[in-house]
Protein backbone atom coordinates (compact mmCIF):
# COMPACT_ATOMS: atom_id res chain seq x y z
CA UNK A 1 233.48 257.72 142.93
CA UNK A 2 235.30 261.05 141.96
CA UNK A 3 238.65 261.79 142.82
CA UNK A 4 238.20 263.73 145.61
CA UNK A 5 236.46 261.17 147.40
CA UNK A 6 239.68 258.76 146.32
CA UNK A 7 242.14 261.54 147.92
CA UNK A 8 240.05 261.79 151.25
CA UNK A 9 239.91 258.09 151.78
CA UNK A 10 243.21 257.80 150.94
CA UNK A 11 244.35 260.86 153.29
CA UNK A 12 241.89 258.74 156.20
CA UNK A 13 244.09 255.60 155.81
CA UNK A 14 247.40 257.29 155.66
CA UNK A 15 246.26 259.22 158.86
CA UNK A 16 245.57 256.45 161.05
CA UNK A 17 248.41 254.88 159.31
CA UNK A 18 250.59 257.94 160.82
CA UNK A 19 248.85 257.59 164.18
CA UNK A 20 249.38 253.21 164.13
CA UNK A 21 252.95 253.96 163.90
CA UNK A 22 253.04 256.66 166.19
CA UNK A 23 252.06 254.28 168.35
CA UNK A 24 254.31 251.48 167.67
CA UNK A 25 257.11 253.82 168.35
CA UNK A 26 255.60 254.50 171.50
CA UNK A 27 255.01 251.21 172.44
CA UNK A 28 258.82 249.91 171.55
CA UNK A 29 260.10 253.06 173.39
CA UNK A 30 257.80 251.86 176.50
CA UNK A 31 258.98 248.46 176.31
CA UNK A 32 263.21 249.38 175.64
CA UNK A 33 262.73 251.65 178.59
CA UNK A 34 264.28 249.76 181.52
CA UNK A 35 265.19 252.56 183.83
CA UNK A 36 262.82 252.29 186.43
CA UNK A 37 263.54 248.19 186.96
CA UNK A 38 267.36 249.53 186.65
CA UNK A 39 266.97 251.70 189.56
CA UNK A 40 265.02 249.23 191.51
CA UNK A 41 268.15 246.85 191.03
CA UNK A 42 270.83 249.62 191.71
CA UNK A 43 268.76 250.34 195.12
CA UNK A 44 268.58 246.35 196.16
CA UNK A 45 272.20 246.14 195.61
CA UNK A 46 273.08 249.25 197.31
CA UNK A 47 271.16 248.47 200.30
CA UNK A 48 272.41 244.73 200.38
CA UNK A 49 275.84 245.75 200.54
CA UNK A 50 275.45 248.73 202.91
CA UNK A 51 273.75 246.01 205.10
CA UNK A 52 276.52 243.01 204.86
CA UNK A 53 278.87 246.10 205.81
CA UNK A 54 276.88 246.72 208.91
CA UNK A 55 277.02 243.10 209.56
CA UNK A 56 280.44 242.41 209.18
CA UNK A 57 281.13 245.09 211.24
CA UNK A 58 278.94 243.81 213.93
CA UNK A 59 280.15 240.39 213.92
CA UNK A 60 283.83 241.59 213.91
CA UNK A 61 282.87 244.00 217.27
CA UNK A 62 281.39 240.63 218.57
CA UNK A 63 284.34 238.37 217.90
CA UNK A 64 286.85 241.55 219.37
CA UNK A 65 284.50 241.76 222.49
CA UNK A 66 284.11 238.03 223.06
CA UNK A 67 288.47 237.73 222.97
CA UNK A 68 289.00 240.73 225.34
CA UNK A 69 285.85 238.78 227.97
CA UNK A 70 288.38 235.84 227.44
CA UNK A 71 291.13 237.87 228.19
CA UNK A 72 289.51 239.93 231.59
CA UNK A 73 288.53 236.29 232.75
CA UNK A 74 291.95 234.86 232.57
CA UNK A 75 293.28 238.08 234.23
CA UNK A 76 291.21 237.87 236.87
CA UNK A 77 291.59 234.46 237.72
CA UNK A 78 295.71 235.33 237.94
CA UNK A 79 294.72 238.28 240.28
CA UNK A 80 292.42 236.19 242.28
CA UNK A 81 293.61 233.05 242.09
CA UNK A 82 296.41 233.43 245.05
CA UNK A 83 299.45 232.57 242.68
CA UNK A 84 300.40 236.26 242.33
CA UNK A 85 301.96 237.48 245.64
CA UNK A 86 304.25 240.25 244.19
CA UNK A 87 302.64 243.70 244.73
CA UNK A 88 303.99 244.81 241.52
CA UNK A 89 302.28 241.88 238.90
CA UNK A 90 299.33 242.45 240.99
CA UNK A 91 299.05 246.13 240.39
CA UNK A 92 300.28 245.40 236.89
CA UNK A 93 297.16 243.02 236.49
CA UNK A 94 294.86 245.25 238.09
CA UNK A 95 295.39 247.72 235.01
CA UNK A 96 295.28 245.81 232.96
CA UNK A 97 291.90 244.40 233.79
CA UNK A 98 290.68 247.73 234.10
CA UNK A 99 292.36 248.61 230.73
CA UNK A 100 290.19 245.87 229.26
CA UNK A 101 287.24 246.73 230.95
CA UNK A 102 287.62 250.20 229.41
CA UNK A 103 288.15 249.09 226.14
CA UNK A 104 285.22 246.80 226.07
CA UNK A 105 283.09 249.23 227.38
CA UNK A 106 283.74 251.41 224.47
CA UNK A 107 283.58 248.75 222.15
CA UNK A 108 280.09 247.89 223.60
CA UNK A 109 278.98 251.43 222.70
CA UNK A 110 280.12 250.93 219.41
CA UNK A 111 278.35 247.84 218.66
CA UNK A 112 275.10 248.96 219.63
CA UNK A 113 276.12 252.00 217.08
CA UNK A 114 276.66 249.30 214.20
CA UNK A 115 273.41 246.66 215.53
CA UNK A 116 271.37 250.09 214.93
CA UNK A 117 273.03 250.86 211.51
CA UNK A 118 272.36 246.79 210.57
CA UNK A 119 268.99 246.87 211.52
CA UNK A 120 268.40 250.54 209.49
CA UNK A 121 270.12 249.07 206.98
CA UNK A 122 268.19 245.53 206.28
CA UNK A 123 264.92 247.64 206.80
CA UNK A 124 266.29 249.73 203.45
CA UNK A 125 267.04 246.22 201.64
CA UNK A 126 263.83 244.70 202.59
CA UNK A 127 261.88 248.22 201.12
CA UNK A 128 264.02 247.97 198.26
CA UNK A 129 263.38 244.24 197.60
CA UNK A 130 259.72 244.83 197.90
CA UNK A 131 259.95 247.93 195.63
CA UNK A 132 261.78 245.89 193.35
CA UNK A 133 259.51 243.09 193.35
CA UNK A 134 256.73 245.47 192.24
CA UNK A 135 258.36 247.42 189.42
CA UNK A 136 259.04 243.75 187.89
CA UNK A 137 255.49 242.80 188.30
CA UNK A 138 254.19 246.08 187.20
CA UNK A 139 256.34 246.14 184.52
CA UNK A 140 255.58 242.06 183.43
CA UNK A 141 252.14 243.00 183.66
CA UNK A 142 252.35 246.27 181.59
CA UNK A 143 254.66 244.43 178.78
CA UNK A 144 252.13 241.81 178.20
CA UNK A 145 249.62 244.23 177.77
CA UNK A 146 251.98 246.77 175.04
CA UNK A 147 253.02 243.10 173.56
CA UNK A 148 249.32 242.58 172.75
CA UNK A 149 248.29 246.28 171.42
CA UNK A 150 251.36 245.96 169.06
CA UNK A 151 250.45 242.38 167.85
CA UNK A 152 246.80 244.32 167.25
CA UNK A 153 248.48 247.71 165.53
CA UNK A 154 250.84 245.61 163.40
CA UNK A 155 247.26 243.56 162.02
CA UNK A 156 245.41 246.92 161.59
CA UNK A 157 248.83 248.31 159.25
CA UNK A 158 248.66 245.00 157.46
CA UNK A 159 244.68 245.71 156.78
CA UNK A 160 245.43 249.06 156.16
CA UNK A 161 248.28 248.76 153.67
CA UNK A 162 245.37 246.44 151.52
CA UNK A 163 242.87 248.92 151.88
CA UNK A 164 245.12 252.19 150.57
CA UNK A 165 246.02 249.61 147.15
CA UNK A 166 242.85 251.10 145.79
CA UNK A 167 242.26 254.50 146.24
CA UNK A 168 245.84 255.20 145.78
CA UNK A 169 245.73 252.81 142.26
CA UNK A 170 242.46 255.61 140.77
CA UNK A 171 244.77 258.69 141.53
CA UNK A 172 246.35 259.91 138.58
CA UNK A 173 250.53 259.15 139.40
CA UNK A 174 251.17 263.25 139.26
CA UNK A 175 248.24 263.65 141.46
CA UNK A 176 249.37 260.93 144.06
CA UNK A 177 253.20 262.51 143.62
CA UNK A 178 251.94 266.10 144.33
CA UNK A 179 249.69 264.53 147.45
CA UNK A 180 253.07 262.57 148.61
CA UNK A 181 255.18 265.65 148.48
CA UNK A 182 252.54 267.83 150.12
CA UNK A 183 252.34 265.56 153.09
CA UNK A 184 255.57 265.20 153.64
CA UNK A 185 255.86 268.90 154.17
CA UNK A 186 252.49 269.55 156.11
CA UNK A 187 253.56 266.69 158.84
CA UNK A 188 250.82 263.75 157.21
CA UNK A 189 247.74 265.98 156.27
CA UNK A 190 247.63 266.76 152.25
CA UNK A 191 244.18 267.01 152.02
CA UNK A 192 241.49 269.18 153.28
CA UNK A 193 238.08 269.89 152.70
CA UNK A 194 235.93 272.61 151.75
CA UNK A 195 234.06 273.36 154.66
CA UNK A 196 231.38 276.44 154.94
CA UNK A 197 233.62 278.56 151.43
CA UNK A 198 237.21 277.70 153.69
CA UNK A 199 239.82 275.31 153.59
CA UNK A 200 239.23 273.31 156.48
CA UNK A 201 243.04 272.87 157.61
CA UNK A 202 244.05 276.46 157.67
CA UNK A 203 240.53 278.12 157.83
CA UNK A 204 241.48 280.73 154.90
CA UNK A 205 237.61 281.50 152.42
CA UNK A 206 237.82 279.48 148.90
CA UNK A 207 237.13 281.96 146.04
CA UNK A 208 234.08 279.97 144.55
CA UNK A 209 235.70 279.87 141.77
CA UNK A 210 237.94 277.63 142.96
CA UNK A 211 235.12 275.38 143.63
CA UNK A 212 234.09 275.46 140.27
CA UNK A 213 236.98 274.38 138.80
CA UNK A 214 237.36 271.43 141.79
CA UNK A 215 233.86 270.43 139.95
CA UNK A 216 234.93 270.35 136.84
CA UNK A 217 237.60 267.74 137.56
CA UNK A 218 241.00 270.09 138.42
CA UNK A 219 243.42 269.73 140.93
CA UNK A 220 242.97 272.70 143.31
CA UNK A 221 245.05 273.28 146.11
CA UNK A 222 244.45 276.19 149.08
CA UNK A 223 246.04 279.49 147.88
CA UNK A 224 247.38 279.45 151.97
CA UNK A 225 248.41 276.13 153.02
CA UNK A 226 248.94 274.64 149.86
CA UNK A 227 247.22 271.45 150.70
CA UNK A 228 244.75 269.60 147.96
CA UNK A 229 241.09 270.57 148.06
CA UNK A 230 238.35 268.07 148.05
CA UNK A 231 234.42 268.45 148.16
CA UNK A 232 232.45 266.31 149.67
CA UNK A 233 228.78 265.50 149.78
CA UNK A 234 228.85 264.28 153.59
């Protein structure tokens, strides 16, 4: 096996070596990424408190409106219980009743204000809970599935790392340093073939002498790109 077969398999491994860690990158940035289920939260407790406000509120209104009903009643039994005879506590009552009466009234209005905020608001806390509910499951669901592809990528790196031992070990070390250097600066891909008289990254024509001398055992990068030629028979 020549060398340019040796440079192409070892340019195939480091690619999907590239594209494996891509991909484990990808898959740790998936799993780190907790904003959606930290949203979901935010929204639960958002709506849970704006509905124990509403609550509160209504139960308060309740308690205020069951004291002034106490309040009427006892009135009213003064006015109309026949104790009262002078005209000025019983006119003084009679305000007062209808003072209350007032006031409740309003009150009344105001409750049904805060049962109709309550109920909007435990409808938003039980859409948020549910929301919630499915972002963790979607998200369990979709970790256990990332959890497995990396156990498979890291396995693949680990077969791949064996495999590039021996290609890499039947480049000469100035060949494999060039090839290192060049693929750091042309983002992974140092090699291309010859492909129709052109270099098959860039898609510049090979002088055929070029060619020759690639057959006759020299290094030959493209006059363009500067990337490594390699013939192939396939």
């Amino acid at each position: 096996m020549g060398r340019s077969e040796e440079l192409y398999r070892l340019q195939q491994i480091d690619s999907e070596r590239d594209a494996k860690l891509r991909r484990l990158s990808e898959i740790k940035a998936t799993l780190d990424d907790d904003r959606a289920l930290q949203k979901a939260q935010k929204s639960v407790k958002e709506s849970e408190k704006k509905a124990r406000k509403w609550q509160t509120r209504q139960r308060d209104l309740e308690l205020e409106i069951d004291s002034l009903s106490d309040k009427m009643s006892r009135s009213e039994k003064r006015l109309y219980g026949g104790k009262v005879h002078n005209p000025k506590e019983l006119s003084d009552l009679q305000a007062e009743i209808e003072s209350l009466q007032r006031r409740r009234r309003s009150l009344e209005d105001t409750l049904l204000e805060a049962m109709i905020n309550r109920e909007e608001a435990e409808g938003a806390f039980d859409a948020a809970s549910g929301h919630l509910e499915e972002v963790e499951s979607r998200r369990l669901t979709e970790h256990a599935d990332l959890e497995a592809e990396r156990k498979a990528v890291q396995q693949r790196l680990e077969e791949l790392a064996n495999r590039r031992t021996r290609p890499a070990s039947r480049v000469d070390a100035a060949v494999l340093a060039t090839y290192e250097r060049i693929r750091e600066l042309k983002r992974g891909q140092a090699v291309a073939q010859i492909k129709g008289g052109a270099c098959s990254a860039c898609g510049v024509a090979v002088a055929p002498s070029m060619e020759w001398r690639l057959r006759e055992g020299e290094m030959i990068q493209c006059d363009t790109c500067r990337r490594i030629l390699v013939l192939r028979d396939s």
